[in-house]
PDB file of N, CA and C in Angstrom:
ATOM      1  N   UNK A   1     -10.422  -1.828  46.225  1.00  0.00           N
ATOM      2  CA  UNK A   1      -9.684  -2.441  45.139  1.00  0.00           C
ATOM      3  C   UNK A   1      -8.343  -2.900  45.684  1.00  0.00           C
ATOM      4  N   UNK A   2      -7.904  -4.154  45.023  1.00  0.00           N
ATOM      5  CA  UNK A   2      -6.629  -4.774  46.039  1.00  0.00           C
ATOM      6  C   UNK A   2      -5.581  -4.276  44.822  1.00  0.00           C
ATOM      7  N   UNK A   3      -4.500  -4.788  45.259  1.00  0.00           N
ATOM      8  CA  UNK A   3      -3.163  -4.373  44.310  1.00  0.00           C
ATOM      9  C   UNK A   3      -2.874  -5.136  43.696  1.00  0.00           C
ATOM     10  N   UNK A   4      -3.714  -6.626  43.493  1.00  0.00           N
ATOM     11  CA  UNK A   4      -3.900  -7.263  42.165  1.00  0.00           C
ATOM     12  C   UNK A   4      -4.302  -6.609  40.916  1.00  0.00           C
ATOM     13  N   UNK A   5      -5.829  -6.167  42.049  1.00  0.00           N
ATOM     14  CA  UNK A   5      -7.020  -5.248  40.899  1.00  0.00           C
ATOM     15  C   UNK A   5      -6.328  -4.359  39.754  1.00  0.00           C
ATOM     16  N   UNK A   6      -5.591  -3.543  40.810  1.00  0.00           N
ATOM     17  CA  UNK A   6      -5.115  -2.045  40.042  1.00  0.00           C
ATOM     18  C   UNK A   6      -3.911  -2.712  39.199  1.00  0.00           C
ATOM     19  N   UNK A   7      -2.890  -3.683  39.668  1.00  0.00           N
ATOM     20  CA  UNK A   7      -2.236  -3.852  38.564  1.00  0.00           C
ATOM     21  C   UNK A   7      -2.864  -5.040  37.512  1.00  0.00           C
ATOM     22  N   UNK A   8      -4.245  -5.338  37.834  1.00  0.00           N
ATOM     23  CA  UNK A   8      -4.116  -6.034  36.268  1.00  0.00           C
ATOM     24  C   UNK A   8      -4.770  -4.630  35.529  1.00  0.00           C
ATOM     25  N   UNK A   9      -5.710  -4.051  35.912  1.00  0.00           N
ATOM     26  CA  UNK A   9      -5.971  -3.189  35.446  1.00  0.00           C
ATOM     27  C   UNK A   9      -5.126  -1.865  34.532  1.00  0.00           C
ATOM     28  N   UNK A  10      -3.794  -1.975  35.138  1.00  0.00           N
ATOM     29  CA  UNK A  10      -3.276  -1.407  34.452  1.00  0.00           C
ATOM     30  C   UNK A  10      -2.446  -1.926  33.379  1.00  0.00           C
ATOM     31  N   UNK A  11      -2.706  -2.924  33.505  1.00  0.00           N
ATOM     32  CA  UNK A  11      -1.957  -4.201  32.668  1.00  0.00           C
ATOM     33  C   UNK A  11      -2.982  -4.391  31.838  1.00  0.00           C
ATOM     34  N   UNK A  12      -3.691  -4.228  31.919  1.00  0.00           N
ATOM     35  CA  UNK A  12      -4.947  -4.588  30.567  1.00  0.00           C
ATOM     36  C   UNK A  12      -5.099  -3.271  29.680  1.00  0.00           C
ATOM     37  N   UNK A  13      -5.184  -2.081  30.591  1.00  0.00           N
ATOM     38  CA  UNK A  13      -4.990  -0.703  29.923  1.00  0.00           C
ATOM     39  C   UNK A  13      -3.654  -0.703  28.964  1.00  0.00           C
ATOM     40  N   UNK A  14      -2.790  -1.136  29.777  1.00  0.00           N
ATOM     41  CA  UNK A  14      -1.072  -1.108  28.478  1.00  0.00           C
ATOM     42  C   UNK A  14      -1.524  -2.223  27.920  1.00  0.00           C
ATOM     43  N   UNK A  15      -2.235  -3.447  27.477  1.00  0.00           N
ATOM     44  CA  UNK A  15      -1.755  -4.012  26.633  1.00  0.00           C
ATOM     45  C   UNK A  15      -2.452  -4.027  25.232  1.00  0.00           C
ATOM     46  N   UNK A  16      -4.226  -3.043  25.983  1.00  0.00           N
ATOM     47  CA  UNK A  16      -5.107  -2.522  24.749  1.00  0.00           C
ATOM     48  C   UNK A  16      -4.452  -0.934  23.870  1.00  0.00           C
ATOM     49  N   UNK A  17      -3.965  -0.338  24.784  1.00  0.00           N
ATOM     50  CA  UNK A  17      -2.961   0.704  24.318  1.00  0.00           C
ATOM     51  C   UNK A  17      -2.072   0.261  22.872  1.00  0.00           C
ATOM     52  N   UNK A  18      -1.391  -0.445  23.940  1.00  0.00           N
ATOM     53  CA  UNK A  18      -0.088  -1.070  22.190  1.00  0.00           C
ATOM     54  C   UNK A  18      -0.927  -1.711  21.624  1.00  0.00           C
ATOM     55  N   UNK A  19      -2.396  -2.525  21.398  1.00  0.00           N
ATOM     56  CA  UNK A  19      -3.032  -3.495  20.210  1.00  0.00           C
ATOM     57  C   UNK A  19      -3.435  -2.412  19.593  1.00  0.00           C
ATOM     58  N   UNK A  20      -3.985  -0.917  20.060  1.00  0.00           N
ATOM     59  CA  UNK A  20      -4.559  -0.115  19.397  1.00  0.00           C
ATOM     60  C   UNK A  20      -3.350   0.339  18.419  1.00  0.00           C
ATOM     61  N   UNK A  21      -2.511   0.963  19.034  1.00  0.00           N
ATOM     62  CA  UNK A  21      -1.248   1.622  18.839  1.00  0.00           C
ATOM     63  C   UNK A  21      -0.634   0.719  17.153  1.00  0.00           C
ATOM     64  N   UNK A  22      -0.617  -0.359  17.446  1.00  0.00           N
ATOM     65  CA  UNK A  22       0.295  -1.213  16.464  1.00  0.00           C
ATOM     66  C   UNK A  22      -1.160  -1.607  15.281  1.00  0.00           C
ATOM     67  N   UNK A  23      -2.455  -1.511  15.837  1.00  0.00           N
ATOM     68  CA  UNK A  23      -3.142  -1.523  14.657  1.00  0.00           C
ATOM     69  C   UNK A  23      -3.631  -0.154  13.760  1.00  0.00           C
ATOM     70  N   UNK A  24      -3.392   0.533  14.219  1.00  0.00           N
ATOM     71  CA  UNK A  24      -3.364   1.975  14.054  1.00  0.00           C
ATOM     72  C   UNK A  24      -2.173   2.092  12.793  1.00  0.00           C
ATOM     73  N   UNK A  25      -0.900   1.633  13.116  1.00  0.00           N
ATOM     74  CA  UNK A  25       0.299   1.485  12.386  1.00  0.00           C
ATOM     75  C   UNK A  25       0.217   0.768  10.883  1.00  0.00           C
ATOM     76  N   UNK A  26      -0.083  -0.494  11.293  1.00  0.00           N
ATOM     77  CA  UNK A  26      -0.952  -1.118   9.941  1.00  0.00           C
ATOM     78  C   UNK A  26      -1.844  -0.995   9.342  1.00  0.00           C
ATOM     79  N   UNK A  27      -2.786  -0.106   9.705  1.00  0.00           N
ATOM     80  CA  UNK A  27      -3.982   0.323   8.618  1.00  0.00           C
ATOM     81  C   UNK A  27      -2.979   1.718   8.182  1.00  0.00           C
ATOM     82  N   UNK A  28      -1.797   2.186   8.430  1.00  0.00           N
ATOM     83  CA  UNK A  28      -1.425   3.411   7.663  1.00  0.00           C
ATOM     84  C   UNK A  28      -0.408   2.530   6.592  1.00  0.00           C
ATOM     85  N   UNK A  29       0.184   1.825   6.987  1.00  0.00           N
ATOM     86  CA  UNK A  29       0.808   0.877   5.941  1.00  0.00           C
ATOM     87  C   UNK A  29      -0.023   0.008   5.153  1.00  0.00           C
ATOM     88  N   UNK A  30      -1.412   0.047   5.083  1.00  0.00           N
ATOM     89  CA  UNK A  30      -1.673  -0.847   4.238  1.00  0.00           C
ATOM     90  C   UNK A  30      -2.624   0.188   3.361  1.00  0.00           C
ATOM     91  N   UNK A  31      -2.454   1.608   3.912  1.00  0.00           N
ATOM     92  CA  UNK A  31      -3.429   2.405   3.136  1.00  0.00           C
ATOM     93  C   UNK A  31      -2.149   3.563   2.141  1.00  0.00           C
ATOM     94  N   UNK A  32      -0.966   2.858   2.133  1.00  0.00           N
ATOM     95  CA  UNK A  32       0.216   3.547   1.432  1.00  0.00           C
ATOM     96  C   UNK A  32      -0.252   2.855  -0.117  1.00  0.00           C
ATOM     97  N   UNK A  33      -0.620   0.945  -0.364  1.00  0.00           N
ATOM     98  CA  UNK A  33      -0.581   0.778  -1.077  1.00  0.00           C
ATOM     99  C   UNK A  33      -1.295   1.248  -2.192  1.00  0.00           C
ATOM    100  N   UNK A  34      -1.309   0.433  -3.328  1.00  0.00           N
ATOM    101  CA  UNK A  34      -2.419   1.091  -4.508  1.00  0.00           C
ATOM    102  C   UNK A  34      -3.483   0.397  -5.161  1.00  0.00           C
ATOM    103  N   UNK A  35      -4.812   0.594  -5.355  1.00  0.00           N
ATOM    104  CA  UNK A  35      -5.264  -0.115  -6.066  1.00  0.00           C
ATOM    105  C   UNK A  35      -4.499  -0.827  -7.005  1.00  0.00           C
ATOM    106  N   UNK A  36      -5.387  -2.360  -7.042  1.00  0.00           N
ATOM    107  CA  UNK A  36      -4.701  -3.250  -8.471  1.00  0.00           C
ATOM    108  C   UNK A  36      -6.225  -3.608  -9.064  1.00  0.00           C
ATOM    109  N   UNK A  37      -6.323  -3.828 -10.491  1.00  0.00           N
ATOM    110  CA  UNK A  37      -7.223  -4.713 -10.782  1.00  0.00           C
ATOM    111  C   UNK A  37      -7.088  -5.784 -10.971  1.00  0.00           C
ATOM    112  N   UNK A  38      -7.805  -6.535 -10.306  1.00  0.00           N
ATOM    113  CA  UNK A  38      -7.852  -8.116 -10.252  1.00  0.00           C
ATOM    114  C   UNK A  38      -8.737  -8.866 -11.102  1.00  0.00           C
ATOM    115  N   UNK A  39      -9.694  -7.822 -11.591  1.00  0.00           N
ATOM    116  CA  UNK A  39     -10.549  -8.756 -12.157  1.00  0.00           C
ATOM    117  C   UNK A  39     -10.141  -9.114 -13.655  1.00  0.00           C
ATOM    118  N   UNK A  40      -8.676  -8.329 -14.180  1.00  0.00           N
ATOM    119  CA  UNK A  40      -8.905  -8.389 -15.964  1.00  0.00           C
ATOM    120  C   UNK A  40      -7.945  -9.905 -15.860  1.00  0.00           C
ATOM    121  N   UNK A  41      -7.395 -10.584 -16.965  1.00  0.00           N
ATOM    122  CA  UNK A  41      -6.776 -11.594 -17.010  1.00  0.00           C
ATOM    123  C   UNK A  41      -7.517 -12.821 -16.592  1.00  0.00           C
ATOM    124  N   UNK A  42      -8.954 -12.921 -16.415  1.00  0.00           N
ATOM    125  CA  UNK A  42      -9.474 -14.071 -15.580  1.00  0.00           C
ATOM    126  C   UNK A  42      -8.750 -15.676 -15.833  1.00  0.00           C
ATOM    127  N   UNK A  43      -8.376 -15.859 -17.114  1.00  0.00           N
ATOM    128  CA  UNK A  43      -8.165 -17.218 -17.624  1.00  0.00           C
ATOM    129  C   UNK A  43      -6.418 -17.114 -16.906  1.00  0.00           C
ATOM    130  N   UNK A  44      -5.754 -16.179 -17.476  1.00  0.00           N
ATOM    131  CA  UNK A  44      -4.286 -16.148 -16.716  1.00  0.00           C
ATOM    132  C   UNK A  44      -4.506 -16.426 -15.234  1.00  0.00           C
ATOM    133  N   UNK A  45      -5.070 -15.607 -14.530  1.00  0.00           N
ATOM    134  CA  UNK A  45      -5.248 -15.929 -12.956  1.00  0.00           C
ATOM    135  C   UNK A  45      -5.665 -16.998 -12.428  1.00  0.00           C
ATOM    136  N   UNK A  46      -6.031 -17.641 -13.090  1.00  0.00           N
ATOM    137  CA  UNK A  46      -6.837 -19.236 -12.786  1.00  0.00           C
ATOM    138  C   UNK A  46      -5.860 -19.800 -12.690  1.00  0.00           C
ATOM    139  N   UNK A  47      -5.480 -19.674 -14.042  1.00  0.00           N
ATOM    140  CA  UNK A  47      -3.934 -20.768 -14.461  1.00  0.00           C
ATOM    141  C   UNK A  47      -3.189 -20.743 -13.140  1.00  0.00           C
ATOM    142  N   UNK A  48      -2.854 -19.662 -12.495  1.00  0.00           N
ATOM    143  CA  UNK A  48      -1.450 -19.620 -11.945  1.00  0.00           C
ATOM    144  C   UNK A  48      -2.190 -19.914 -10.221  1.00  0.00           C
ATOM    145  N   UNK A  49      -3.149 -19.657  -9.708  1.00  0.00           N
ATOM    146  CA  UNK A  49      -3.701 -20.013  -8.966  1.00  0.00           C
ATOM    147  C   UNK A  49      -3.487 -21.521  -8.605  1.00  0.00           C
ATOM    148  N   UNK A  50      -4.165 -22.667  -9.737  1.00  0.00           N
ATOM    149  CA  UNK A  50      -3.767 -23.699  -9.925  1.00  0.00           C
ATOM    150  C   UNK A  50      -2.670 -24.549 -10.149  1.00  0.00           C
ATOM    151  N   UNK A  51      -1.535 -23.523 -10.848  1.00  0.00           N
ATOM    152  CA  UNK A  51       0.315 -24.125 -10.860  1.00  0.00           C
ATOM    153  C   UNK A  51       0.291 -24.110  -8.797  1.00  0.00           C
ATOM    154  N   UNK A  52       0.399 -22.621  -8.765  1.00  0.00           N
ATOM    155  CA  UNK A  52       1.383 -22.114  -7.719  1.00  0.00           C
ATOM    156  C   UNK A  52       0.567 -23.003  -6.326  1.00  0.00           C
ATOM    157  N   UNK A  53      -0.737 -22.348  -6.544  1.00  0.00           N
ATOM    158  CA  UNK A  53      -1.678 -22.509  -5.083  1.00  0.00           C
ATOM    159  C   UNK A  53      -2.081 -24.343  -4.588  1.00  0.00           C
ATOM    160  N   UNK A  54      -2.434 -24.873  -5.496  1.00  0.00           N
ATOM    161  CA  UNK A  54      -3.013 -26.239  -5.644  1.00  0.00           C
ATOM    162  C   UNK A  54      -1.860 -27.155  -6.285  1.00  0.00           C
ATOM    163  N   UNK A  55      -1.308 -26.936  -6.945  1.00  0.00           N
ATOM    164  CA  UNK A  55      -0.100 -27.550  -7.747  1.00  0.00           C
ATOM    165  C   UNK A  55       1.512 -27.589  -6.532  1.00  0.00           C
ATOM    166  N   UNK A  56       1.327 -26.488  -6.216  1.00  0.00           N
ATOM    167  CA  UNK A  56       2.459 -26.453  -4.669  1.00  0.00           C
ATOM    168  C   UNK A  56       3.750 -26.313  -5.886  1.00  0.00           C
ATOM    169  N   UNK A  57       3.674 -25.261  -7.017  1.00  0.00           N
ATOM    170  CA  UNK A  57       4.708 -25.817  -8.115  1.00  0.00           C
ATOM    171  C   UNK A  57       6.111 -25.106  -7.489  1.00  0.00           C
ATOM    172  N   UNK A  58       5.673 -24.164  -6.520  1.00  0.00           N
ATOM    173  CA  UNK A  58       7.360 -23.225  -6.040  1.00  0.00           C
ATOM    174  C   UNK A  58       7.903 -23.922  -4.896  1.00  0.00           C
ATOM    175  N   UNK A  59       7.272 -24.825  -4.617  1.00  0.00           N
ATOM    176  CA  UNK A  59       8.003 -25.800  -3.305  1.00  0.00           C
ATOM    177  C   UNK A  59       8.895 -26.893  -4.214  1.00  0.00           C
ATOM    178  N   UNK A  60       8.730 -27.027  -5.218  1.00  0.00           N
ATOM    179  CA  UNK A  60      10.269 -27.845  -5.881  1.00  0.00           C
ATOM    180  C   UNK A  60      11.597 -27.154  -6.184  1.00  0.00           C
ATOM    181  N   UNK A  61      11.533 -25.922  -5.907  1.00  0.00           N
ATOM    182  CA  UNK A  61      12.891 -25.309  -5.939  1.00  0.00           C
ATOM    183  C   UNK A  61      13.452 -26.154  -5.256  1.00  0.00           C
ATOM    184  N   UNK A  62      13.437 -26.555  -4.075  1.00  0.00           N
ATOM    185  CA  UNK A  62      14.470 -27.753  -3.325  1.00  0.00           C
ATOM    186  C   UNK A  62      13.240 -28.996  -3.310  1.00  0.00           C
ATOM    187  N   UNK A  63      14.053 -29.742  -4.217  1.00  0.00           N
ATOM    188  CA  UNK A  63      13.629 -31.179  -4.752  1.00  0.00           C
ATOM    189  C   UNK A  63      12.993 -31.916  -2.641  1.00  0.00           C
ATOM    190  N   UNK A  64      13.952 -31.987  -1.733  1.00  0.00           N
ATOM    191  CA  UNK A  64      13.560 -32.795  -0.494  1.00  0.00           C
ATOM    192  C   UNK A  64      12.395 -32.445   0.245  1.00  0.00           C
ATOM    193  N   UNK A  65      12.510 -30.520   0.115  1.00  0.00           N
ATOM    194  CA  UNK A  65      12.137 -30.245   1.173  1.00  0.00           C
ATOM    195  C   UNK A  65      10.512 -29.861   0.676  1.00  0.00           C
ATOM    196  N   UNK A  66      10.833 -29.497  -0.412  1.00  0.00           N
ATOM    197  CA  UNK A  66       9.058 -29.613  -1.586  1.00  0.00           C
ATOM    198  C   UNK A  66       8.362 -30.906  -1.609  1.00  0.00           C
ATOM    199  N   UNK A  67       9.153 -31.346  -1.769  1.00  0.00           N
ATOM    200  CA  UNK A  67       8.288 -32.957  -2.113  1.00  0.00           C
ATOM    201  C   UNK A  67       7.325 -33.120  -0.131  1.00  0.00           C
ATOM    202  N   UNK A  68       8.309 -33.248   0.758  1.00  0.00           N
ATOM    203  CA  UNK A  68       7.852 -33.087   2.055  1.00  0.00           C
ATOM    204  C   UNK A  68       6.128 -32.239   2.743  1.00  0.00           C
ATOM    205  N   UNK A  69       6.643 -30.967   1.861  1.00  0.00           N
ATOM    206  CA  UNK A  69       5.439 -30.206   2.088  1.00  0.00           C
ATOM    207  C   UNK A  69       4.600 -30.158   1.105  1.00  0.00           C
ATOM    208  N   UNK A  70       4.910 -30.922   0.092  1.00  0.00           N
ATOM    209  CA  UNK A  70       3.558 -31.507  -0.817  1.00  0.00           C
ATOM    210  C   UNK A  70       3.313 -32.326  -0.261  1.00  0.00           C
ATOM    211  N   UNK A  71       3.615 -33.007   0.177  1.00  0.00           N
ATOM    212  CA  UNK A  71       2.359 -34.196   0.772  1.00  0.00           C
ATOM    213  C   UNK A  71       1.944 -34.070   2.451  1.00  0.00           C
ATOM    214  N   UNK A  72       2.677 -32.986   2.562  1.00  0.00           N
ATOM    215  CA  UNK A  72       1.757 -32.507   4.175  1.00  0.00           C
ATOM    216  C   UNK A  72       0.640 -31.901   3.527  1.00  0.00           C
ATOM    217  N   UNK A  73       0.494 -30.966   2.484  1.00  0.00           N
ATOM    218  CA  UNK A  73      -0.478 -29.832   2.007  1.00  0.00           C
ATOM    219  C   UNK A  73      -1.601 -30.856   1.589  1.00  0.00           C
ATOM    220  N   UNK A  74      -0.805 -31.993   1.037  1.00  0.00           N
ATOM    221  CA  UNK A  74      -2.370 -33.136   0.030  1.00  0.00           C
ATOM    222  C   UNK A  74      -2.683 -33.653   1.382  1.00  0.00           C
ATOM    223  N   UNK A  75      -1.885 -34.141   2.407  1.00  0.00           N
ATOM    224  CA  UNK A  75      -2.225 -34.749   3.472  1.00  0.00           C
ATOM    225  C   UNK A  75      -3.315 -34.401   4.260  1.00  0.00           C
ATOM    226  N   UNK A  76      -3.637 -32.737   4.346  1.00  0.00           N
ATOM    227  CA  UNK A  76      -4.574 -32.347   5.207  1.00  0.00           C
ATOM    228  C   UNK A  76      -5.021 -31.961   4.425  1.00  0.00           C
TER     229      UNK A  76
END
């Protein structure tokens, strides 16, 4: 084995280490949260789906910079 070998090797060992390490971290932070139900409100959730998601309605808080990324979002 050359001294490439061993240091990628150990370079691949540290860098699956910290992906484990830091995903390890986020499944404990995402298992703090709490159930929600999603399914009651169906007609409300639509609605706002369609303002916020498809409508792009919170990108007009700034009149220039909304208008901009509404028509990048319709664009693609």
């Amino acid at each position: 084995m050359t001294v490439r070998t061993g240091l990628f090797l150990v370079l691949l060992l540290l860098s699956f280490s910290f992906f484990f390490v830091n995903t390890l971290r986020l499944i404990r932070y995402l298992k703090v949260g709490k159930p929600e139900a999603r399914t009651d409100r169906p007609l409300e959730r639509l609605k706002q789906v369609l303002t916020v998601a498809f409508g792009q309605s919170k990108l007009f808080r700034e009149p220039l910079a909304g208008l901009v990324h509404f028509f990048i979002f319709w664009g693609l």
